[in-house]
C-alpha atoms as a PDB file:
ATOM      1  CA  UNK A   1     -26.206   0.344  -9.300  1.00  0.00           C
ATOM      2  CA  UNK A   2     -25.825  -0.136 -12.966  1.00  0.00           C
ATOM      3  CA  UNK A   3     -22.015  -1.966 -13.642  1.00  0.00           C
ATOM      4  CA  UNK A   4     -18.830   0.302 -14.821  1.00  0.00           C
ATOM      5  CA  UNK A   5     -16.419  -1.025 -17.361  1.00  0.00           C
ATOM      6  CA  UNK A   6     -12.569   0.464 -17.955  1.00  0.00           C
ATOM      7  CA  UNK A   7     -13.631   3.338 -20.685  1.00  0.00           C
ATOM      8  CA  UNK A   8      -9.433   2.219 -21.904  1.00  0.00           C
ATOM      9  CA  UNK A   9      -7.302  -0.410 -21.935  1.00  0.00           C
ATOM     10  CA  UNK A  10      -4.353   0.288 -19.148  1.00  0.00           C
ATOM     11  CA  UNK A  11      -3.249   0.586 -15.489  1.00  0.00           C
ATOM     12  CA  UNK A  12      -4.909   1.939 -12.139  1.00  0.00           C
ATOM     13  CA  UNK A  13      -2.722   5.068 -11.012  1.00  0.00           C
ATOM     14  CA  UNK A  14      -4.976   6.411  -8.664  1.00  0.00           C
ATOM     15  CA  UNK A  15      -8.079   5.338  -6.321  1.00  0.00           C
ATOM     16  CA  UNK A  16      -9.590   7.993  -4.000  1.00  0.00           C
ATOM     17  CA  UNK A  17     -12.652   8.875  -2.404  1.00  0.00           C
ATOM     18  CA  UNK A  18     -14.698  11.717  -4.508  1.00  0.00           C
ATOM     19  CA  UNK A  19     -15.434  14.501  -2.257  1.00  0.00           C
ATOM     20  CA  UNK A  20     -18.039  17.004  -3.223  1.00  0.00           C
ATOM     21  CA  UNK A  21     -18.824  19.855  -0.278  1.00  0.00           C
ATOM     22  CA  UNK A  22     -16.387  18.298   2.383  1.00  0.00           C
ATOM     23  CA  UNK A  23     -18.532  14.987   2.188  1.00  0.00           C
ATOM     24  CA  UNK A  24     -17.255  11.979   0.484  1.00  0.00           C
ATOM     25  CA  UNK A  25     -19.658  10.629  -2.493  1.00  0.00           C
ATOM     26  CA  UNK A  26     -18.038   7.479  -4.017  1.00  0.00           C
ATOM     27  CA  UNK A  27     -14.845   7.221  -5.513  1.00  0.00           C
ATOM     28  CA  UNK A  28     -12.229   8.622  -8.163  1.00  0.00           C
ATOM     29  CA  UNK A  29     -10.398   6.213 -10.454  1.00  0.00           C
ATOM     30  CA  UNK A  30      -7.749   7.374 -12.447  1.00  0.00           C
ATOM     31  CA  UNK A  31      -6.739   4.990 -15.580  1.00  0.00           C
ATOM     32  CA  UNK A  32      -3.091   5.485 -17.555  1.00  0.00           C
ATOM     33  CA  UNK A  33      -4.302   4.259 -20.352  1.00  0.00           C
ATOM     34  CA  UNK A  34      -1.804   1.852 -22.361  1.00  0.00           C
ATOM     35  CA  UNK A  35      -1.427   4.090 -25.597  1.00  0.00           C
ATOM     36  CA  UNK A  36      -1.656   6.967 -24.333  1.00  0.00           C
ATOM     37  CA  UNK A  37       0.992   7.148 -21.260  1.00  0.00           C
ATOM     38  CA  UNK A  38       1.081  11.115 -21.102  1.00  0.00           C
ATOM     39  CA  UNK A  39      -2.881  11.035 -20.399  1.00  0.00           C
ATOM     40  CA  UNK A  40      -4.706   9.916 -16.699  1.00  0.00           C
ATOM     41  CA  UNK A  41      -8.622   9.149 -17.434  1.00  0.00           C
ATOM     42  CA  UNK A  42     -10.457  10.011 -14.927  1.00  0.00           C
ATOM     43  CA  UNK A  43     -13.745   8.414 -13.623  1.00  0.00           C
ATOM     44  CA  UNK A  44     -16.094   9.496 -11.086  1.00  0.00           C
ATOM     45  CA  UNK A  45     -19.805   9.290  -9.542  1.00  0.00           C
ATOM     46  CA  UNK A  46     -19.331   5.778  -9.101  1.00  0.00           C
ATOM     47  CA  UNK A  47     -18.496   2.876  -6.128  1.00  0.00           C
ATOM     48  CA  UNK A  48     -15.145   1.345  -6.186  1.00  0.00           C
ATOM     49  CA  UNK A  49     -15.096  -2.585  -7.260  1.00  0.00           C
ATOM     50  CA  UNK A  50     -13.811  -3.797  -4.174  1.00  0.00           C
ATOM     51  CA  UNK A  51     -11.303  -6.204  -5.646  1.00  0.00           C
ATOM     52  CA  UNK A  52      -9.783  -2.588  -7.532  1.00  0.00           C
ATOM     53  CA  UNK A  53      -6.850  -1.716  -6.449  1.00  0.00           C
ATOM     54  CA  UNK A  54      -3.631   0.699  -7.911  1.00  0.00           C
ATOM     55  CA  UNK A  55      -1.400  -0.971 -10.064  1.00  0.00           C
ATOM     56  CA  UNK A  56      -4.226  -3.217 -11.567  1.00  0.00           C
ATOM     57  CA  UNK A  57      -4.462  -3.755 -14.821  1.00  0.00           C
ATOM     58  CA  UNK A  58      -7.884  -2.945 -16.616  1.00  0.00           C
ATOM     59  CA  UNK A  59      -9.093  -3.670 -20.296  1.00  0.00           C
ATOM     60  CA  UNK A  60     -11.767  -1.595 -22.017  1.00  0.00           C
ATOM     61  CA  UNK A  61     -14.858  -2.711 -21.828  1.00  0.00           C
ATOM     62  CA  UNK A  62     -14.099  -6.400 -20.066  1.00  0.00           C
ATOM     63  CA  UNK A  63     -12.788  -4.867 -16.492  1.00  0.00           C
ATOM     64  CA  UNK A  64     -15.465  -3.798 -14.039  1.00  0.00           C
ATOM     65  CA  UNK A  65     -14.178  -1.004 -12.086  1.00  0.00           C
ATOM     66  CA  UNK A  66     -17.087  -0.296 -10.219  1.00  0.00           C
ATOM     67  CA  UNK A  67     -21.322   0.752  -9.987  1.00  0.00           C
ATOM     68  CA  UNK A  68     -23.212   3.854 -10.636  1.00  0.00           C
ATOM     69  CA  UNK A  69     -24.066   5.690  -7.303  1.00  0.00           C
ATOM     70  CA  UNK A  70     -27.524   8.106  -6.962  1.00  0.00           C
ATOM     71  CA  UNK A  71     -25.926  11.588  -7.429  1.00  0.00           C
ATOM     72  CA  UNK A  72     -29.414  12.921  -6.959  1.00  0.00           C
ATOM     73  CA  UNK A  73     -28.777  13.685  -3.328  1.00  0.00           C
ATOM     74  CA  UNK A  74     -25.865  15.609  -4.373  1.00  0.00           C
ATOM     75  CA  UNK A  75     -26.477  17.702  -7.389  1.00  0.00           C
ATOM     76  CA  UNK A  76     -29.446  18.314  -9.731  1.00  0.00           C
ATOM     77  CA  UNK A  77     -28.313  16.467 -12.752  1.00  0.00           C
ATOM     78  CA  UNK A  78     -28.808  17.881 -16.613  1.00  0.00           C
ATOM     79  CA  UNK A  79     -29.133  14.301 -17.548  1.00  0.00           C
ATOM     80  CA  UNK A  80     -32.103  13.993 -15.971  1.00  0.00           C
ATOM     81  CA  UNK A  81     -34.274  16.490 -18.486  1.00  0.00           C
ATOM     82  CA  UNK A  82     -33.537  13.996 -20.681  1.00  0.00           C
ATOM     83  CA  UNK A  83     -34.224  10.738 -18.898  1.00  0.00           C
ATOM     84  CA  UNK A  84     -36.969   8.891 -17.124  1.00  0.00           C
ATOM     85  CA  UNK A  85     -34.904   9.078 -13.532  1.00  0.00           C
ATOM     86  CA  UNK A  86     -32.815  10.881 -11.468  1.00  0.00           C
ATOM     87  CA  UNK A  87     -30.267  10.997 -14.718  1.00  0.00           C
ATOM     88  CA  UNK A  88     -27.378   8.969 -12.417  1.00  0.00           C
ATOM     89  CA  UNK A  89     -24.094   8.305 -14.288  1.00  0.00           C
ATOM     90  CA  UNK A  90     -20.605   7.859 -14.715  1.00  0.00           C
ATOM     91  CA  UNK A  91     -18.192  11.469 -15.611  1.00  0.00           C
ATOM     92  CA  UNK A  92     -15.053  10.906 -17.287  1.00  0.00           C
ATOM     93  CA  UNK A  93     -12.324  13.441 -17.272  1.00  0.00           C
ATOM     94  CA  UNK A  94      -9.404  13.314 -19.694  1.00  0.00           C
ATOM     95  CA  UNK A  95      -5.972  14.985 -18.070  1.00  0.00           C
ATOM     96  CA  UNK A  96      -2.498  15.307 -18.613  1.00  0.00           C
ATOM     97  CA  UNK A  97      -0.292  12.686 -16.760  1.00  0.00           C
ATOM     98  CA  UNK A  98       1.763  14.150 -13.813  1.00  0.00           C
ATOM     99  CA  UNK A  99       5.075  14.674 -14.505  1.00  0.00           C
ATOM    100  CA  UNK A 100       8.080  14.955 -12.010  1.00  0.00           C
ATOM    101  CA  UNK A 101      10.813  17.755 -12.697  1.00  0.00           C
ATOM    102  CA  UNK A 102      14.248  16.571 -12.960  1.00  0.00           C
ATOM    103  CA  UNK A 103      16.715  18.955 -10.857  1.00  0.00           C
END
């Protein structure tokens, strides 16, 4: 339940449920950050701020995107050798940006 901040400053390109095993577990958010146009953050094990939605723009650290869900139920978690509970948090992917060919 613990609050989620924008890891960059920049703009909501994506918003989609995160499915693990054909069951839906939270959502996906994917950030293009501001400086870095050719990259797509993305951030999962987490619930959606409602008020979130694509084309939004988010600032690091100031925009709450969302709250940490249990993943417990899901997957055994490394984290959690290393933590007094089930080791719940946030995973961040850095990708390239789509790109669209030009016939």
């Amino acid at each position: 339940g613990t609050d989620v901040y924008a890891p960059v400053d920049g703009t909501v390109v994506g918003l989609a449920s995160h499915i693990v095993s054909g069951r839906k577990y939270g959502a996906r958010i994917d950030v293009q950050p501001s400086d870095a146009p050719s990259l797509v953050v993305s951030i999962t094990h987490l619930r959606a701020d409602p008020a979130l939605e694509v084309g939004d723009s988010v600032a690091a650290s100031r925009s709450k995107i969302g709250s940490v869900i249990d993943f417990s139920k899901v997957e055994q978690q490394a984290l959690a050798r290393y933590t007094q509970d089930a080791g719940n948090h946030v995973a961040i992917e850095v990708q390239p940006a789509p790109t669209l060919a030009i016939p």
